[in-house]
Protein backbone atom coordinates (compact mmCIF):
# COMPACT_ATOMS: atom_id res chain seq x y z
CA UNK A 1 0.00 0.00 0.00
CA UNK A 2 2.70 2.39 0.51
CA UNK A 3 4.03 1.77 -2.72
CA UNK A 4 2.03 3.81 -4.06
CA UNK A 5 2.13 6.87 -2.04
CA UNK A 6 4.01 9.73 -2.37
CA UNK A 7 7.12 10.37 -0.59
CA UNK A 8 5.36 13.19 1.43
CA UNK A 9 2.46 11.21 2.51
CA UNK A 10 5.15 7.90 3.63
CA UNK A 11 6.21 10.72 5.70
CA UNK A 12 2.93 12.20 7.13
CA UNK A 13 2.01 8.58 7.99
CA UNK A 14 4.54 7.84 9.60
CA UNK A 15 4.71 10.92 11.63
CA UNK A 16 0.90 10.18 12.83
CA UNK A 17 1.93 6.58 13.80
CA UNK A 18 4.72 7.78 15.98
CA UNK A 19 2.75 10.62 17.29
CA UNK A 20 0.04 7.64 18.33
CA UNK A 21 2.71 5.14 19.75
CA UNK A 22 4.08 8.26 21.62
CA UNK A 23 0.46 9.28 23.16
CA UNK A 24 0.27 5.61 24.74
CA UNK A 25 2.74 5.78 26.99
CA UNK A 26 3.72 9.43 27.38
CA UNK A 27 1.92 12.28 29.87
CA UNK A 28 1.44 15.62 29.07
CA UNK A 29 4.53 16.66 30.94
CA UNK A 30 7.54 15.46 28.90
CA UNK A 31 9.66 13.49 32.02
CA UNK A 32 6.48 11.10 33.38
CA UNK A 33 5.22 8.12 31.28
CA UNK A 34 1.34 6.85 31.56
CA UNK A 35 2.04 3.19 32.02
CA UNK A 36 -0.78 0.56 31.96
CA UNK A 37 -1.75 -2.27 33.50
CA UNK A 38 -4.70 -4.74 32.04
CA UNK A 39 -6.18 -6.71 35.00
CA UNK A 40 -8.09 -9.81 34.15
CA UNK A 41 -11.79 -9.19 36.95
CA UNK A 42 -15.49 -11.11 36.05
CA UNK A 43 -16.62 -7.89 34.69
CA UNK A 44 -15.58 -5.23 32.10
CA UNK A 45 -12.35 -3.89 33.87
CA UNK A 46 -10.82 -0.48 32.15
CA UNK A 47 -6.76 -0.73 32.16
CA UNK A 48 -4.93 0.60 34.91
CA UNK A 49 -3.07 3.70 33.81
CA UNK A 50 -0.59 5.23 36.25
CA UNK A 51 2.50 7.50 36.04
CA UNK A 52 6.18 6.17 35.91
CA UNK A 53 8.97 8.63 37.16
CA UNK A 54 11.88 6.77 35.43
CA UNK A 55 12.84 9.80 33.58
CA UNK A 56 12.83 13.20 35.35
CA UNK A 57 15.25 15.21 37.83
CA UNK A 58 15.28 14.27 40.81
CA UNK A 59 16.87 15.94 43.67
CA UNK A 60 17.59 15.35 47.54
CA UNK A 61 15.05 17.31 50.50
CA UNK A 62 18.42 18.74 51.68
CA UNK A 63 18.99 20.60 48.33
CA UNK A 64 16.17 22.56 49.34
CA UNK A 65 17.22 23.56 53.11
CA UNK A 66 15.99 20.23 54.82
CA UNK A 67 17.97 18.56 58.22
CA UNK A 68 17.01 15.41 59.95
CA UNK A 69 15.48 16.64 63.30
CA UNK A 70 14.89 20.50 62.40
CA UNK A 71 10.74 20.21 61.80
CA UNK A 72 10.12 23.60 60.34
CA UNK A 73 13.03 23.22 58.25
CA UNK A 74 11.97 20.05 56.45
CA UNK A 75 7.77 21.40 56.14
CA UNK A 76 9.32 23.87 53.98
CA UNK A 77 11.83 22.47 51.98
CA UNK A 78 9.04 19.89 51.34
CA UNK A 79 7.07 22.36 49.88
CA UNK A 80 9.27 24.07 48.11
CA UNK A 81 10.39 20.61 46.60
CA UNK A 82 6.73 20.31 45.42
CA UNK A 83 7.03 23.76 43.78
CA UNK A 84 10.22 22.66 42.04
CA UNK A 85 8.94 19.14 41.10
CA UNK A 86 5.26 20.44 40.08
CA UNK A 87 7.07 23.93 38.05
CA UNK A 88 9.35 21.39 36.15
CA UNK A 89 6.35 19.35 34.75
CA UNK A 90 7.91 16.21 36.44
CA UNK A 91 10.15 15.67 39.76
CA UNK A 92 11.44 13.48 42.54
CA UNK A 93 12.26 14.49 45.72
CA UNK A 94 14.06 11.92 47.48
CA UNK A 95 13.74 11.54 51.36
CA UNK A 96 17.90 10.10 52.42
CA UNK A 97 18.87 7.41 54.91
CA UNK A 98 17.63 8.83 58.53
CA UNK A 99 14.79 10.26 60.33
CA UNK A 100 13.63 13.51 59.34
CA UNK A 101 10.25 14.97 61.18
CA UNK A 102 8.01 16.98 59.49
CA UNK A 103 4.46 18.29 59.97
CA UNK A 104 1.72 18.11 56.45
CA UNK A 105 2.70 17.63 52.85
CA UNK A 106 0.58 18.47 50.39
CA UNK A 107 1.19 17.10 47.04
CA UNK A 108 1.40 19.11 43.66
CA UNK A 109 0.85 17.33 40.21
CA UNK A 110 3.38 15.47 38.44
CA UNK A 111 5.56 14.66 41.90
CA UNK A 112 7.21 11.31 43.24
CA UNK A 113 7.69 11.82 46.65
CA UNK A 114 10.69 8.84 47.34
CA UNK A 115 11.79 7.52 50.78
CA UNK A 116 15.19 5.63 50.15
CA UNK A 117 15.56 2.11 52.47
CA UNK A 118 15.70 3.36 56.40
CA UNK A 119 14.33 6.48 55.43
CA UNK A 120 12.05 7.33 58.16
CA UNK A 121 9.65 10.65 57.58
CA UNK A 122 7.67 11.51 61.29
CA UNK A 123 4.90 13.30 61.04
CA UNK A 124 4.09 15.60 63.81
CA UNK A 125 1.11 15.15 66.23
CA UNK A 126 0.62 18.95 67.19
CA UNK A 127 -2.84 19.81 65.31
CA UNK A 128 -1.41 23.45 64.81
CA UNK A 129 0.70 21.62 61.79
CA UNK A 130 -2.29 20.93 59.97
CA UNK A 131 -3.76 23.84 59.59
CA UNK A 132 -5.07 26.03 58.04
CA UNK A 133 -8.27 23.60 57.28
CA UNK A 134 -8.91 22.01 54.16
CA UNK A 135 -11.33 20.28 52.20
CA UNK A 136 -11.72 16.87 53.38
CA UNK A 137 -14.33 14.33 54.83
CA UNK A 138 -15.24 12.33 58.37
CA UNK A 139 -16.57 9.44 57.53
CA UNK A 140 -18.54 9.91 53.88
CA UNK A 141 -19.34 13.59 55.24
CA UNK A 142 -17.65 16.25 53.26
CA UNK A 143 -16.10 19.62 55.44
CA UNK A 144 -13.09 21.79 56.37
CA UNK A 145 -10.77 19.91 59.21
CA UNK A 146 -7.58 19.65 59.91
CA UNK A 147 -5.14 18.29 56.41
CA UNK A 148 -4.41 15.03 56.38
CA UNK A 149 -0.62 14.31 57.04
CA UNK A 150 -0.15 13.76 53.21
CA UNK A 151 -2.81 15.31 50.83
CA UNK A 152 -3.69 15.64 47.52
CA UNK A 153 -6.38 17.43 46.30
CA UNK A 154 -7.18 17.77 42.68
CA UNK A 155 -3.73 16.30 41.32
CA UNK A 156 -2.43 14.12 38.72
CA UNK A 157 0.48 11.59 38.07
CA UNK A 158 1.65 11.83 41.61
CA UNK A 159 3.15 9.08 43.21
CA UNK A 160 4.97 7.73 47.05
CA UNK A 161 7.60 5.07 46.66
CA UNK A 162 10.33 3.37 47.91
CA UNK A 163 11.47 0.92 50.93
CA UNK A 164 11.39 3.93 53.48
CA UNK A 165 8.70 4.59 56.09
CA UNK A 166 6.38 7.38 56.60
CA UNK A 167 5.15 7.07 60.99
CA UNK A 168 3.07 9.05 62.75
CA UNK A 169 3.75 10.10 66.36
CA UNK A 170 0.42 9.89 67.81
CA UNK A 171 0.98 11.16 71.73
CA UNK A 172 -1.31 13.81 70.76
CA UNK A 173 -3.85 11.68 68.71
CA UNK A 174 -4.53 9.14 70.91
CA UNK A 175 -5.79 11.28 73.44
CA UNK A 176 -8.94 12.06 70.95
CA UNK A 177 -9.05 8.08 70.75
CA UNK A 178 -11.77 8.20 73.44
CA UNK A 179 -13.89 10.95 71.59
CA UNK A 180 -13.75 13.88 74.54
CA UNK A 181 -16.30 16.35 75.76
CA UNK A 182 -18.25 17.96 72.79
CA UNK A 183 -17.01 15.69 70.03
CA UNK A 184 -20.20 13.74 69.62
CA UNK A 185 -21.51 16.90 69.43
CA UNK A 186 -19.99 18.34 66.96
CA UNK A 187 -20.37 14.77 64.90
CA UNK A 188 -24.05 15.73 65.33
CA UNK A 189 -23.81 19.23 64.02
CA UNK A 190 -21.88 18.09 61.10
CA UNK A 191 -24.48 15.39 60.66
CA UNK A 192 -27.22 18.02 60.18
CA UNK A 193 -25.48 20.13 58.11
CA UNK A 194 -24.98 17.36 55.52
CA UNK A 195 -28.45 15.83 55.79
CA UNK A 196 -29.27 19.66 55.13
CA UNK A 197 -27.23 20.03 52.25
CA UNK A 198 -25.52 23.14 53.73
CA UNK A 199 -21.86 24.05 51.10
CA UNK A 200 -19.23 22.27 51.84
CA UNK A 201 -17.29 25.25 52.37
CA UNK A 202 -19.92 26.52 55.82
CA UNK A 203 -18.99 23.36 57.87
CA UNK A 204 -15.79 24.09 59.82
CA UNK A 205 -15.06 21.63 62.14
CA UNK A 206 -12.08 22.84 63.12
CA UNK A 207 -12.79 24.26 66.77
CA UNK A 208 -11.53 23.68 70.47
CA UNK A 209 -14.16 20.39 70.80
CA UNK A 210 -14.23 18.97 67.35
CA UNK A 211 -11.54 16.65 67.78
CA UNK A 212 -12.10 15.08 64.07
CA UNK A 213 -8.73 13.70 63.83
CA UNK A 214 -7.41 13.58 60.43
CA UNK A 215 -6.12 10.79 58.00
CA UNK A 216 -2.62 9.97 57.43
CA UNK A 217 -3.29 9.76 53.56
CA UNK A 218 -5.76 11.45 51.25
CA UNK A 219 -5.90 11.17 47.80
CA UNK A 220 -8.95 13.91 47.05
CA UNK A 221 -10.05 14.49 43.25
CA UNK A 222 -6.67 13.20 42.17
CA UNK A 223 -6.19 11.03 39.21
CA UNK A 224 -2.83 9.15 38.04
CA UNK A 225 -1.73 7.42 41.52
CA UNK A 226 0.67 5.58 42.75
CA UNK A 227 1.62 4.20 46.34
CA UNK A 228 4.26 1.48 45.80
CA UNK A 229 7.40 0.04 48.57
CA UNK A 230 6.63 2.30 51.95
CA UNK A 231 5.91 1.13 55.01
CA UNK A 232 3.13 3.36 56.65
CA UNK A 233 3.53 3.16 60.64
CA UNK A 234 0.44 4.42 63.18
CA UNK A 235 -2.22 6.86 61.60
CA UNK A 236 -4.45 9.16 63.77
CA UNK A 237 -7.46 7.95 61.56
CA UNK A 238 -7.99 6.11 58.14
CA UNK A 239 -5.06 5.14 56.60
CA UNK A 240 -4.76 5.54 52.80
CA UNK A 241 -8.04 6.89 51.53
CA UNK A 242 -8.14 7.34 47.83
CA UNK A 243 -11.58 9.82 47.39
CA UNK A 244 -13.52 10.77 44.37
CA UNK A 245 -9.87 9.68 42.92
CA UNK A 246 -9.55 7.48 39.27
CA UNK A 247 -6.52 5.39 38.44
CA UNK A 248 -4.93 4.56 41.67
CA UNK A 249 -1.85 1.90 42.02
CA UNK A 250 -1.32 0.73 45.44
CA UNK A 251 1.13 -2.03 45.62
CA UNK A 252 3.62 -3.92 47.96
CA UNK A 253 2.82 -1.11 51.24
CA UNK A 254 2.94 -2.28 54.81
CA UNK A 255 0.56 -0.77 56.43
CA UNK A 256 0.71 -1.17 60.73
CA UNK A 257 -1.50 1.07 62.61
CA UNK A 258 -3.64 -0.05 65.88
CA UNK A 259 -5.56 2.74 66.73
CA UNK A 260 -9.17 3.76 66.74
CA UNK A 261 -10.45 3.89 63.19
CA UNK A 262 -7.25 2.85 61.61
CA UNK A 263 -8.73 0.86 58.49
CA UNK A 264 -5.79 -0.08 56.43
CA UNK A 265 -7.05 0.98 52.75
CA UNK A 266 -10.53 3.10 52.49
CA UNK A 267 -11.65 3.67 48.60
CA UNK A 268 -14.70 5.94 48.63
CA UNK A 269 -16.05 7.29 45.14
CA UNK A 270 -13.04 6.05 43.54
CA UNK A 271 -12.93 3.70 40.17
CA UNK A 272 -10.20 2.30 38.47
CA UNK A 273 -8.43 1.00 41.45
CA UNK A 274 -5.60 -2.04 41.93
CA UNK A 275 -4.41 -3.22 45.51
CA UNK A 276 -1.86 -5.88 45.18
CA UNK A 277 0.75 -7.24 47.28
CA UNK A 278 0.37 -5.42 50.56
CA UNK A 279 0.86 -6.26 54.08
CA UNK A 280 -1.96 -5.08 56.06
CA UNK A 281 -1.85 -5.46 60.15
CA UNK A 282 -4.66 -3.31 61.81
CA UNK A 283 -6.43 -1.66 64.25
CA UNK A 284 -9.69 -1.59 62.22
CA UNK A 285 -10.71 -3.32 58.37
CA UNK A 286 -7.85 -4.11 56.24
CA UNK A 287 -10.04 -2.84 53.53
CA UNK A 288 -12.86 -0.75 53.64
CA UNK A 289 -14.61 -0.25 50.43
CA UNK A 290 -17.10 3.39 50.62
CA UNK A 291 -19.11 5.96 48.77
CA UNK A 292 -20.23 8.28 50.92
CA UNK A 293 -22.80 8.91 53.16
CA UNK A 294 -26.21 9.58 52.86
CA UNK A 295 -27.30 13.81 51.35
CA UNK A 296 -23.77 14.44 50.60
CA UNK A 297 -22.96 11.04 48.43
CA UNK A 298 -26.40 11.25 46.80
CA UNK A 299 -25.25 14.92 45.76
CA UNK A 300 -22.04 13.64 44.67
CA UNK A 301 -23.38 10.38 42.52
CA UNK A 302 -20.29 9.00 42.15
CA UNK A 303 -19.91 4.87 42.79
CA UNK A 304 -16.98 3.33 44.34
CA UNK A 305 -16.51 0.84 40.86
CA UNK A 306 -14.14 -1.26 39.27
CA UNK A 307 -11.81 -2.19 42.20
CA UNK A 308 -8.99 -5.07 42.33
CA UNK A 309 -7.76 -6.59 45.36
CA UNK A 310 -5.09 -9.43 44.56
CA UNK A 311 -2.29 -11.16 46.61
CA UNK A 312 -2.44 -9.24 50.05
CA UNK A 313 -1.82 -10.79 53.84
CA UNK A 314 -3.43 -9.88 56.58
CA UNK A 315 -1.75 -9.99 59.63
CA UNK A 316 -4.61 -8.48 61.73
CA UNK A 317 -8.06 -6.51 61.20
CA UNK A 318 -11.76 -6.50 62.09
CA UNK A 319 -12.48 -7.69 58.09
CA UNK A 320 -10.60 -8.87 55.36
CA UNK A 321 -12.98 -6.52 53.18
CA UNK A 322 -15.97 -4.62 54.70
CA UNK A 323 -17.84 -2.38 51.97
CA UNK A 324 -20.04 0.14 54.00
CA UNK A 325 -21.89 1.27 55.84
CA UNK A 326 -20.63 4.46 54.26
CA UNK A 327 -21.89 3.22 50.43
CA UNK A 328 -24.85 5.73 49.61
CA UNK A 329 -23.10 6.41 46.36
CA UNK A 330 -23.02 2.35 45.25
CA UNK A 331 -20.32 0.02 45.07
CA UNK A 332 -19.77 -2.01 41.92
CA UNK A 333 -17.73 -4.68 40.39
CA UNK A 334 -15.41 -5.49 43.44
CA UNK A 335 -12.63 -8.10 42.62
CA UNK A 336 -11.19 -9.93 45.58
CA UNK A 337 -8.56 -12.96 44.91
CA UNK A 338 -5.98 -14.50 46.35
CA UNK A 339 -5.95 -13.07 49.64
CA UNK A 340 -3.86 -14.87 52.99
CA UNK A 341 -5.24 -14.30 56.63
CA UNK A 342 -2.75 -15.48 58.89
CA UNK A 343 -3.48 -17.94 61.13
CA UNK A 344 -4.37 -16.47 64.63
CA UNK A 345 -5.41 -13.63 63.39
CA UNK A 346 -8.10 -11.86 65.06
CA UNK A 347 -10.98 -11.50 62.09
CA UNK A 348 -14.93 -10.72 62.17
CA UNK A 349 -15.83 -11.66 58.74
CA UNK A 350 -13.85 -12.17 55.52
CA UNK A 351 -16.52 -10.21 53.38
CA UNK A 352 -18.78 -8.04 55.51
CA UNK A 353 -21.15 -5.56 53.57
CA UNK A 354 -23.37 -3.13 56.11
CA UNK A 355 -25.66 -1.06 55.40
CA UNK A 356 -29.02 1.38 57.50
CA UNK A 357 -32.07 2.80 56.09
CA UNK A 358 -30.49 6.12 55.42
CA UNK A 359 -28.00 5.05 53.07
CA UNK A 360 -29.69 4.04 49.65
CA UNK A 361 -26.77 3.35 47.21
CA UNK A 362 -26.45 0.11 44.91
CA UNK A 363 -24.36 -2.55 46.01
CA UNK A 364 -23.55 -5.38 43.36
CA UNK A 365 -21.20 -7.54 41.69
CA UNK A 366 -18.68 -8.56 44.44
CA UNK A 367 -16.35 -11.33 43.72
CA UNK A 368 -14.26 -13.16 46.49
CA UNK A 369 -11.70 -16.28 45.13
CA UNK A 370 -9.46 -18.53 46.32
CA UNK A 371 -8.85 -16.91 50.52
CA UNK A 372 -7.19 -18.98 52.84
CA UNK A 373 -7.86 -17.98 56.76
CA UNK A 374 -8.10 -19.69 60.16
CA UNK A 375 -10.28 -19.03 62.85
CA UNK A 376 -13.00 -16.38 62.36
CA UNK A 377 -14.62 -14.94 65.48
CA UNK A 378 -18.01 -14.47 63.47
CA UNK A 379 -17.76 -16.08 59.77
CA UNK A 380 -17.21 -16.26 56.58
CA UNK A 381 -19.87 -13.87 54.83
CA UNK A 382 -21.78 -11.06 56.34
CA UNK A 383 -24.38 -8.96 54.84
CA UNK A 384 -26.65 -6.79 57.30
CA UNK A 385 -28.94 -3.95 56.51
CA UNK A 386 -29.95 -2.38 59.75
CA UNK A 387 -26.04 -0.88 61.07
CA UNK A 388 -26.85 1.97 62.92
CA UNK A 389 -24.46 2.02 65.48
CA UNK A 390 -24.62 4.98 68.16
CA UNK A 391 -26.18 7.00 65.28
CA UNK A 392 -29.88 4.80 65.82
CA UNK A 393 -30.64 6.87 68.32
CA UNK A 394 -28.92 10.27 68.22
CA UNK A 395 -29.58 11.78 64.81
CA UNK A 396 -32.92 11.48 63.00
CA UNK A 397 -33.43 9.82 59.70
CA UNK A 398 -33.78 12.83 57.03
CA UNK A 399 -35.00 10.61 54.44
CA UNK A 400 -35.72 6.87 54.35
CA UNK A 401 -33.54 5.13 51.75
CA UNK A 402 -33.12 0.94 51.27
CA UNK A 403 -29.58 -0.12 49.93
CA UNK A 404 -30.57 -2.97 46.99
CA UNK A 405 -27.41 -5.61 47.52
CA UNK A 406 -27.29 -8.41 44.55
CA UNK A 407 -25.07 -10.50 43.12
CA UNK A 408 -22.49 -11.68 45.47
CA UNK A 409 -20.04 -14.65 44.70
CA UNK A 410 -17.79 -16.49 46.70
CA UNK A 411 -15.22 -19.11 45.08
CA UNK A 412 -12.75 -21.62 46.81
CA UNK A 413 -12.62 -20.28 50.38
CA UNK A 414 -10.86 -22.08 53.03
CA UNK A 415 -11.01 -21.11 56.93
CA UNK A 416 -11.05 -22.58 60.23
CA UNK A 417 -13.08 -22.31 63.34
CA UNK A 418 -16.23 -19.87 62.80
CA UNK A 419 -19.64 -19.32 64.22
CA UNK A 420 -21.22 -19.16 60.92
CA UNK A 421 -20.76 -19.27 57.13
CA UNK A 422 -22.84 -16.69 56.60
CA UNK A 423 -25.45 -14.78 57.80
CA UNK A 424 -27.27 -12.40 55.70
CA UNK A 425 -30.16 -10.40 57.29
CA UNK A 426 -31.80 -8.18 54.54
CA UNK A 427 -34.64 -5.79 54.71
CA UNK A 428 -38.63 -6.97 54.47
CA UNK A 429 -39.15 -4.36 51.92
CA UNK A 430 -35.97 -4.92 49.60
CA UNK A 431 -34.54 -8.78 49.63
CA UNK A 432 -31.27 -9.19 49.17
CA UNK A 433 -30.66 -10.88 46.18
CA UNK A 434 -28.11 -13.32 44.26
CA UNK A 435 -25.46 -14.51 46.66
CA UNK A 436 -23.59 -17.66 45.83
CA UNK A 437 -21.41 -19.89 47.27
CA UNK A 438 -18.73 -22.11 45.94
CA UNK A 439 -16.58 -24.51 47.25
CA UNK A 440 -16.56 -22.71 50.60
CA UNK A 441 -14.99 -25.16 53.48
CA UNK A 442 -14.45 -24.41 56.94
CA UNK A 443 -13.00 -26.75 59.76
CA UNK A 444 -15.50 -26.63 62.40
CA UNK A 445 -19.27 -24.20 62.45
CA UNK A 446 -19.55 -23.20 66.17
CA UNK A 447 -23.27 -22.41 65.61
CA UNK A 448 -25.17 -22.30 62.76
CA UNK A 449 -24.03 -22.44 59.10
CA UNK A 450 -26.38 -20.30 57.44
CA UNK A 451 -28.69 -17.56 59.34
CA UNK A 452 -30.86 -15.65 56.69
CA UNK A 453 -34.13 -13.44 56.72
CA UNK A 454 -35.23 -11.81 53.38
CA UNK A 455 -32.88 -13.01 50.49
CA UNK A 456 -33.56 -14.27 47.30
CA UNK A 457 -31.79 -16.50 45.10
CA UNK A 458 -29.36 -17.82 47.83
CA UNK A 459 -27.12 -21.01 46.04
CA UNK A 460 -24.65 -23.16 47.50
CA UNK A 461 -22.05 -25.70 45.59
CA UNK A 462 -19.65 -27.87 46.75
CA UNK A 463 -18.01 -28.33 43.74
């Protein structure tokens, strides 16, 4: 065919076909490359595309002013790293051997933040470092509180690496552990102000009562992400929480944290998401998949959807994967495979999905596949619809929503000691529906192997 072209037009084609080949792989900023991952899921799963730093400058935090133990030294060289990194289309600040403290980062586009082995980055616990307030969320309820010790918000091709650790001293923090005087209140107020669709920008809960303590991680509006190598030590609340965030790469991160609310990995609103290869040993769920809560997620309409989970070991947590009760904007197409609980390990369910009459949302098409655990202190599967907590009773129901749940499947599961395989209580009004089970084994039922009110379509298989 090109035989009979014209020199000119060899040339324009071949021009166009480079320009193509070069558009696959290459970012809008000329150091960072768009890689791409396919992932093979039981539903229609978009490719993976995240950024790859193998080709821009990269420079050391003490080129920019930064000393081990000098705080206020090393929150500004940080930040002017960021400025450097983001004003040069493409950057790596690298965090040396030793322990340097710091207070918040907040991430500009097209950075790699990268902690080289024994790097050790300590985030501050004095509040007064993470301020002023920024645009965040407690619990699937959108406001101003204190930044999150890393945050991004509306950034892309970002990305944390390396074998170092980022820890959190949590002195401070863990004194707000036992909620103190007037935090339940202000919980409340926030509450209303939600449910009341009040802008996002009128709810301060910044304040001398508050006491919202905020998450180590927060990827917010961001797109392009990756969290690869770190250790992540202690957290004063959720761990790494990807939000209304697309294209996130979270692989081979060791995630130990014990406190209150310390889930290891919390997607809410996000899509497009791989976790693979991490080491998760908790205080809370390993992996808690959201979408919001109630007013505010309805507003937002934006499902958690198209989520990977391959290849992890959990050393400790209240559920290998919990989805809710924070779902009101649906989660969809949830692969889970290959998963390890170690033995001992103290575990509620492996799949729990909760859900209240205030949530609505969509939940469907969750796959779970060849998990090995041992004992489970309540069982296997666990799907409940009336999860109020201490909310039953001290916030009204604005509006009455049902959350429709369908389509469940569990493949080759193998566990120990539990009190149930599974126990699914829906909701008169809405059945749950769809929920199968395959070759699920356990060594011993303590009670009863399958408790269930309002579901249709329940199967079981052996083989």
């Amino acid at each position: 065919m090109l035989k009979s072209l014209k020199v000119k037009d060899v040339i324009f084609v071949f021009v166009i076909k480079s320009l193509l080949l070069l558009s696959c792989n290459q970012s809008s900023s000329d150091g960072i490359l768009i890689d791409q991952i396919e992932i093979e899921a039981p539903f229609e799963m978009p490719s993976l595309e995240f950024p790859k730093f193998e080709n821009v400058e990269t420079k050391l935090i003490t080129e920019f002013g930064g000393e081990p133990a000098d705080k206020l030294k090393n929150i500004k060289a940080i930040a002017e790293a960021m400025d450097w990194a983001h004003q040069n289309q493409g950057g790596r600040i690298v965090i040396p051997k030793g322990e340097w403290h710091t207070g918040k980062i907040h991430f500009k586009s097209f950075v790699n933040l990268h902690l080289e082995e024994d790097a050790v980055l300590v985030f501050s616990d004095d509040p007064e470092d993470y301020l002023p307030a920024v645009q965040t969320s407690w619990e699937g309820m959108e406001c101003y509180n204190y930044s999150p010790l890393i945050y991004a918000f509306e950034c892309e091709q970002i990305a944390i690496t390396g074998q170092g650790e980022l820890r959190a001293k949590m002195d401070h923090w863990e004194q707000w552990f036992g909620r103190p005087s007037g935090h339940m209140e202000n919980l409340k107020r926030l509450y209303h102000l939600a449910a009341q669709n009040i802008p996002v920008d009128q709810r301060h809960m910044v304040n001398d009562s508050a006491n919202l303590r905020p998450h180590f991680i927060q990827f917010n509006r961001s797109k392009h992400i990756k969290l690869e190598g770190v250790t992540i030590t202690n957290s004063p609340f959720w761990v790494i929480h990807p939000y209304l965030s697309t294209h996130v790469l979270i692989r081979d991160v060791k995630v130990n944290a014990h406190g209150h609310n310390n889930d290891g990995v919390d997607p809410e609103m996000s899509q497009v998401m791989l976790i693979e290869d991490c080491v998760f040993d908790q205080g809370d769920d390993a992996i808690a998949i959201k979408s919001g809560r109630n007013q505010d997620a309805w507003r937002l309409n934006t499902p958690t959807k198209n989520l990977v989970i391959r290849n992890n070991f959990v050393k400790n947590g209240h559920q290998l994967i919990a989805v809710g009760s924070e779902l009101s904007g649906g989660v969809e197409n949830v692969y889970v495979h290959d998963c390890e609980v170690e033995e001992g390990a103290k575990l509620g369910h492996l799949l729990f999905i909760k859900t209240n009459e205030r949530r609505g949302g969509l939940v469907k098409n969750i796959f779970m596949k060849n998990i090995k655990a041992g004992r489970i202190d309540l069982g296997v599967l666990g799907i409940e619809t009336d999860v109020l907590y201490q909310w039953r009773d001290i916030v009204p129901t604005y509006e009455r929503r049902l959350t429709e749940i369908q389509n469940v499947f569990l493949e080759n599961i193998e566990a120990g000691d539990v009190r149930f395989v599974s126990r699914i209580l829906g909701d008169q009004e809405m059945p749950i529906e769809n929920i199968h089970l395959t070759r699920v084994n356990t060594k011993n039922i303590r009670e009863e192997k399958h408790i269930h009110e309002h579901v249709k379509g329940f199967e079981e298989k052996k083989r």
